[in-house]
PDB file of N, CA and C in Angstrom:
ATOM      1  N   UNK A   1     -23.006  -1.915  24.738  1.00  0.00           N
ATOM      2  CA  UNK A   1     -21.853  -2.350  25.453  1.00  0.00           C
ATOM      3  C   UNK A   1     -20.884  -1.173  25.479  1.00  0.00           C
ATOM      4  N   UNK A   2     -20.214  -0.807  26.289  1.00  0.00           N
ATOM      5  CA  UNK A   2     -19.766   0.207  26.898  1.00  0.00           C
ATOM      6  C   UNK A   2     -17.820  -0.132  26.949  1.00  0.00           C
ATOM      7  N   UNK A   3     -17.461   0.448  26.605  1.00  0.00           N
ATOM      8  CA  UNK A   3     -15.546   0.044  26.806  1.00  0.00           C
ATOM      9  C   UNK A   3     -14.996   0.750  27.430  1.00  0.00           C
ATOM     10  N   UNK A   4     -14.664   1.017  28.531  1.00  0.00           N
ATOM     11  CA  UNK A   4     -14.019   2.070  29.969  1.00  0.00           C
ATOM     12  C   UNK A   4     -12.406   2.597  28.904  1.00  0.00           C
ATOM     13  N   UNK A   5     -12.634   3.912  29.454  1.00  0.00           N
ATOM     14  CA  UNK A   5     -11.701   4.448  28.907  1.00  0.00           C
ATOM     15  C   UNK A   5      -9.901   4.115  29.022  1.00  0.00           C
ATOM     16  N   UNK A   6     -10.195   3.565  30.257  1.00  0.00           N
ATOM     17  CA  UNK A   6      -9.168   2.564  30.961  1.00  0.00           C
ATOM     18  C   UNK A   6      -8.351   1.619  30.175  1.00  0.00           C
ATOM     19  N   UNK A   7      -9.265   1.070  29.137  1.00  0.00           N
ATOM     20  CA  UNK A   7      -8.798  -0.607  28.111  1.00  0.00           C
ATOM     21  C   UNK A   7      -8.271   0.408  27.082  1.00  0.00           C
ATOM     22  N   UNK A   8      -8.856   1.565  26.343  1.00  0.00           N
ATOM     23  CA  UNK A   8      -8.707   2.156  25.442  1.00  0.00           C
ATOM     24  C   UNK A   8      -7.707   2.939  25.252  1.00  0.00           C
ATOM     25  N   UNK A   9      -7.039   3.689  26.485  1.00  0.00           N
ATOM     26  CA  UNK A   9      -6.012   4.462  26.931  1.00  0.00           C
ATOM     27  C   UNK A   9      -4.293   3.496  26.659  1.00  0.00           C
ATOM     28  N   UNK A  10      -5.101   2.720  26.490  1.00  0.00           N
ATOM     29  CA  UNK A  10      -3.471   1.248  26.356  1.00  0.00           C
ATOM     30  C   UNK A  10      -3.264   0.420  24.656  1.00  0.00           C
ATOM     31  N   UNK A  11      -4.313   0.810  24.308  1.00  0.00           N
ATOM     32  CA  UNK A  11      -4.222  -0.313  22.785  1.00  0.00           C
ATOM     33  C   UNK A  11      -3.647  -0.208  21.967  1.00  0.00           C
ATOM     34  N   UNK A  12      -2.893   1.264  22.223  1.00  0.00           N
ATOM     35  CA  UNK A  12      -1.922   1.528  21.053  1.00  0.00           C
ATOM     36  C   UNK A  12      -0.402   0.678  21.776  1.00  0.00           C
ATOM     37  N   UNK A  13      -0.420   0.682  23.078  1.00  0.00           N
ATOM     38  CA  UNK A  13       0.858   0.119  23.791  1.00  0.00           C
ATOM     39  C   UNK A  13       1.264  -0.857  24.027  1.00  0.00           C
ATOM     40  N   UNK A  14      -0.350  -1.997  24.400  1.00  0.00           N
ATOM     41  CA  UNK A  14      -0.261  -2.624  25.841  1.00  0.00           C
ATOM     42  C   UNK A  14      -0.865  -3.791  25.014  1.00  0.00           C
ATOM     43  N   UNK A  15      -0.434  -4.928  24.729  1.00  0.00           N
ATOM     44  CA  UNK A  15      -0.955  -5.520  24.082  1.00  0.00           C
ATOM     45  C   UNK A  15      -2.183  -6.581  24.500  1.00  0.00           C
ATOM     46  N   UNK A  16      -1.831  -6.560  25.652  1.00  0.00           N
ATOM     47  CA  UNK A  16      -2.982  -7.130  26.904  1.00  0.00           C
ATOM     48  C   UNK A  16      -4.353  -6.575  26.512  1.00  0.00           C
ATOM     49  N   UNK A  17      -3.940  -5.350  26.387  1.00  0.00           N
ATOM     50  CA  UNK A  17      -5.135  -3.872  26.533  1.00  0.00           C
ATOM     51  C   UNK A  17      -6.052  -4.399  24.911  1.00  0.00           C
ATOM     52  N   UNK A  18      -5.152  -4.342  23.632  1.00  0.00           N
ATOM     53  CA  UNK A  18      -5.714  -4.442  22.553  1.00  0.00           C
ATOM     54  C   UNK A  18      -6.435  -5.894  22.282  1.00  0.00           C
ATOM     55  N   UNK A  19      -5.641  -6.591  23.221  1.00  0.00           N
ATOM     56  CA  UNK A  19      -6.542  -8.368  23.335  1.00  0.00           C
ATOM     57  C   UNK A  19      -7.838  -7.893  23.452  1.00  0.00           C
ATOM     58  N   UNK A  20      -8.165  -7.714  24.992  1.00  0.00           N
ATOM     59  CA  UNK A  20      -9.338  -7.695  25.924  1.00  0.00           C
ATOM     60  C   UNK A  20     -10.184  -6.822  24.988  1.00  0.00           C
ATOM     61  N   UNK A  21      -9.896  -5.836  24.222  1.00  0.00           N
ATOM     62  CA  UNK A  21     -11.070  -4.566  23.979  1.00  0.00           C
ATOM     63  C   UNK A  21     -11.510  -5.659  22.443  1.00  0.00           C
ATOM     64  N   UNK A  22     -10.108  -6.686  21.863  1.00  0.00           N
ATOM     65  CA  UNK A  22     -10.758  -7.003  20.466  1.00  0.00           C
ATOM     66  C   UNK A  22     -11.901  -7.603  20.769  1.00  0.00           C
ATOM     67  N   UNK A  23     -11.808  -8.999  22.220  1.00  0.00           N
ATOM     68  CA  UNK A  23     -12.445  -9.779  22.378  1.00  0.00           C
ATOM     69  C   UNK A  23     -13.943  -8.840  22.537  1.00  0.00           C
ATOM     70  N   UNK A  24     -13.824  -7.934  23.496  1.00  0.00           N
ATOM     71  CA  UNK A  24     -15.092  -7.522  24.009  1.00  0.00           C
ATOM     72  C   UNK A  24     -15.979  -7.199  22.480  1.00  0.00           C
ATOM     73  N   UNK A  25     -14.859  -6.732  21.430  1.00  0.00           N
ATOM     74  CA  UNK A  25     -15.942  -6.097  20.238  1.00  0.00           C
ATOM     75  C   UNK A  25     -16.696  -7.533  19.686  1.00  0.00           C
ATOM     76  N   UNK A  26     -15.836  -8.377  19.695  1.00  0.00           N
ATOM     77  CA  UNK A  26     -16.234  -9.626  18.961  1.00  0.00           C
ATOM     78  C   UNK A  26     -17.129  -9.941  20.140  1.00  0.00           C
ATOM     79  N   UNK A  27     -17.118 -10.199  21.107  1.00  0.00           N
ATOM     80  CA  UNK A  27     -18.647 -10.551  21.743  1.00  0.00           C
ATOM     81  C   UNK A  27     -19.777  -9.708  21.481  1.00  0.00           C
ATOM     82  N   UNK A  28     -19.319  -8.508  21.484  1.00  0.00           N
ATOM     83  CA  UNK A  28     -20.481  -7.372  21.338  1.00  0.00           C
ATOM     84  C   UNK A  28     -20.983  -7.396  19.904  1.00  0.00           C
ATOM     85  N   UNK A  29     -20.100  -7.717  19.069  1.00  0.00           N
ATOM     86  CA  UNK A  29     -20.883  -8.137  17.268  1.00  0.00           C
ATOM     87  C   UNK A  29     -21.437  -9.381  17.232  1.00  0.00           C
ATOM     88  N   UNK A  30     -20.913 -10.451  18.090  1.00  0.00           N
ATOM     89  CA  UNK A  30     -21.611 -11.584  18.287  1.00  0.00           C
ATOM     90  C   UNK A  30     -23.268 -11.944  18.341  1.00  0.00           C
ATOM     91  N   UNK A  31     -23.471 -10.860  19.533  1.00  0.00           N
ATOM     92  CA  UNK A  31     -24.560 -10.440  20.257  1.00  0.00           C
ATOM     93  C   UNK A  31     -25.374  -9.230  19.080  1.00  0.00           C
ATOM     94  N   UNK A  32     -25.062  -9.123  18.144  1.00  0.00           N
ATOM     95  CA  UNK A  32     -25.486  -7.507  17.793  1.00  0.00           C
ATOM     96  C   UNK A  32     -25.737  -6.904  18.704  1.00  0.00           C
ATOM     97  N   UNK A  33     -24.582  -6.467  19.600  1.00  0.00           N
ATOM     98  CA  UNK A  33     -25.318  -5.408  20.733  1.00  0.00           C
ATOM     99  C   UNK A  33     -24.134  -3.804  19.618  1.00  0.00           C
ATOM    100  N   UNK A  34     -24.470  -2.980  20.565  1.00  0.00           N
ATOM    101  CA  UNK A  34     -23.921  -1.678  20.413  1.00  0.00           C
ATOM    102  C   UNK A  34     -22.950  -1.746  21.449  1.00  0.00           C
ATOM    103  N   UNK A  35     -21.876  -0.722  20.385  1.00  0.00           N
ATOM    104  CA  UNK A  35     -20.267  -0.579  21.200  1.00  0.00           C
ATOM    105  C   UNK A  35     -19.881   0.498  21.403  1.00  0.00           C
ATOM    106  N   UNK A  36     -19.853   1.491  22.521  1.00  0.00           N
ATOM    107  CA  UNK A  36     -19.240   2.312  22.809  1.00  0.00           C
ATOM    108  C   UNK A  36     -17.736   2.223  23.435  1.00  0.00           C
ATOM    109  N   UNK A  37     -17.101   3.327  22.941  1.00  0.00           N
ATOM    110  CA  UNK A  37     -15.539   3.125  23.004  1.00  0.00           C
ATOM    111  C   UNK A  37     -15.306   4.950  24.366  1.00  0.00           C
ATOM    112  N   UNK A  38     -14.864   4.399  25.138  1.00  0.00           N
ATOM    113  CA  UNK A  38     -14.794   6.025  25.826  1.00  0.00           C
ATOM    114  C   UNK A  38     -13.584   6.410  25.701  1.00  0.00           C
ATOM    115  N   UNK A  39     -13.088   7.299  25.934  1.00  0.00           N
ATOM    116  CA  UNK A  39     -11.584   8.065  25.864  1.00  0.00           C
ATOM    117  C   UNK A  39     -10.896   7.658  24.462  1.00  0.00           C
ATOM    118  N   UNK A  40     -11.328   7.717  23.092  1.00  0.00           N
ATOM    119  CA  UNK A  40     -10.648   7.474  22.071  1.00  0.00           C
ATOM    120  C   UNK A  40      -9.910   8.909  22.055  1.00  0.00           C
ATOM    121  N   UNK A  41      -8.496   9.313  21.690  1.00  0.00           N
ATOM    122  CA  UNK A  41      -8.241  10.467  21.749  1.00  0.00           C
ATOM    123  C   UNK A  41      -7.693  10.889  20.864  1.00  0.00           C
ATOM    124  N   UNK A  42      -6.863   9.663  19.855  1.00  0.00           N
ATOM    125  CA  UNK A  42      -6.282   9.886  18.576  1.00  0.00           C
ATOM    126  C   UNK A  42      -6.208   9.020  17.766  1.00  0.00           C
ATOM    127  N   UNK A  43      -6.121   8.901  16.719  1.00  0.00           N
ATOM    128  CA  UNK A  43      -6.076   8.748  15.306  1.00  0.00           C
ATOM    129  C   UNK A  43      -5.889   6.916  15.054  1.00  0.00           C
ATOM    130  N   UNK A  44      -4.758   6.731  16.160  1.00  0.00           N
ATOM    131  CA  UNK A  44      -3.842   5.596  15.846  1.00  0.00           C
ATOM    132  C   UNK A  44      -5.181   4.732  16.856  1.00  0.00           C
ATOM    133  N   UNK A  45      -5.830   4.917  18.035  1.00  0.00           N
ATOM    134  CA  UNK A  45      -6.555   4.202  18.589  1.00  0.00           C
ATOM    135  C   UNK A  45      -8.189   4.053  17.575  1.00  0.00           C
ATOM    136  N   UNK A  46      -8.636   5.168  17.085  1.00  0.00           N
ATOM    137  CA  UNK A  46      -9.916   5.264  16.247  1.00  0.00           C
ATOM    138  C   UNK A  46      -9.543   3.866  15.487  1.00  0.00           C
ATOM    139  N   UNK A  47      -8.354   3.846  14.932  1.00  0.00           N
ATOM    140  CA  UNK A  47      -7.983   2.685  13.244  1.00  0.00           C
ATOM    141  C   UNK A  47      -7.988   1.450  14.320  1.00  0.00           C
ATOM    142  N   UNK A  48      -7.572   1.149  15.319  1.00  0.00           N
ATOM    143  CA  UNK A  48      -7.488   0.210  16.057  1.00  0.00           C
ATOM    144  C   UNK A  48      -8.959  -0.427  16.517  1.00  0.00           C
ATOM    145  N   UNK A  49      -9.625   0.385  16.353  1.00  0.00           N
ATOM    146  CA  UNK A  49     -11.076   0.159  16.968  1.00  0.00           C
ATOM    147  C   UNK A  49     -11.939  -0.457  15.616  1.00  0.00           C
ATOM    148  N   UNK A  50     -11.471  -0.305  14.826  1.00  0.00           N
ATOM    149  CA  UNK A  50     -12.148  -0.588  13.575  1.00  0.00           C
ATOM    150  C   UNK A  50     -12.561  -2.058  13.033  1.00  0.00           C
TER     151      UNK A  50
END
C-alpha cells in the first residue's frame, strides 16, 4: 500500500491529512499488507508515521 506524498506533506499541519494517512495505516495493518510512505522529509512526520 502506497501513501502519495500529497497526505504526507500535511500531517504535521492538517489534521484532516493525519486522520486519512492514520486510517489508511490501520487498514493496511489490518490487511497485513505493506506501507509505503512517499515524501517523508523530516523528523516530526517519520514520529508521526510510527
Amino acid at each position: 500500500m502506497k501513501l502519495d506524498r500529497t497526505f504526507i506533506s500535511g500531517i504535521a499541519h492538517v489534521a484532516r491529512d493525519l486522520s486519512i494517512v492514520r486510517s489508511i495505516v490501520s487498514l493496511g495493518k489490518a490487511f497485513s499488507l505493506g506501507i509505503v510512505a512517499e515524501g517523508v522529509e523530516n523528523n516530526e512526520q517519520f514520529e508521526l508515521l510510527k
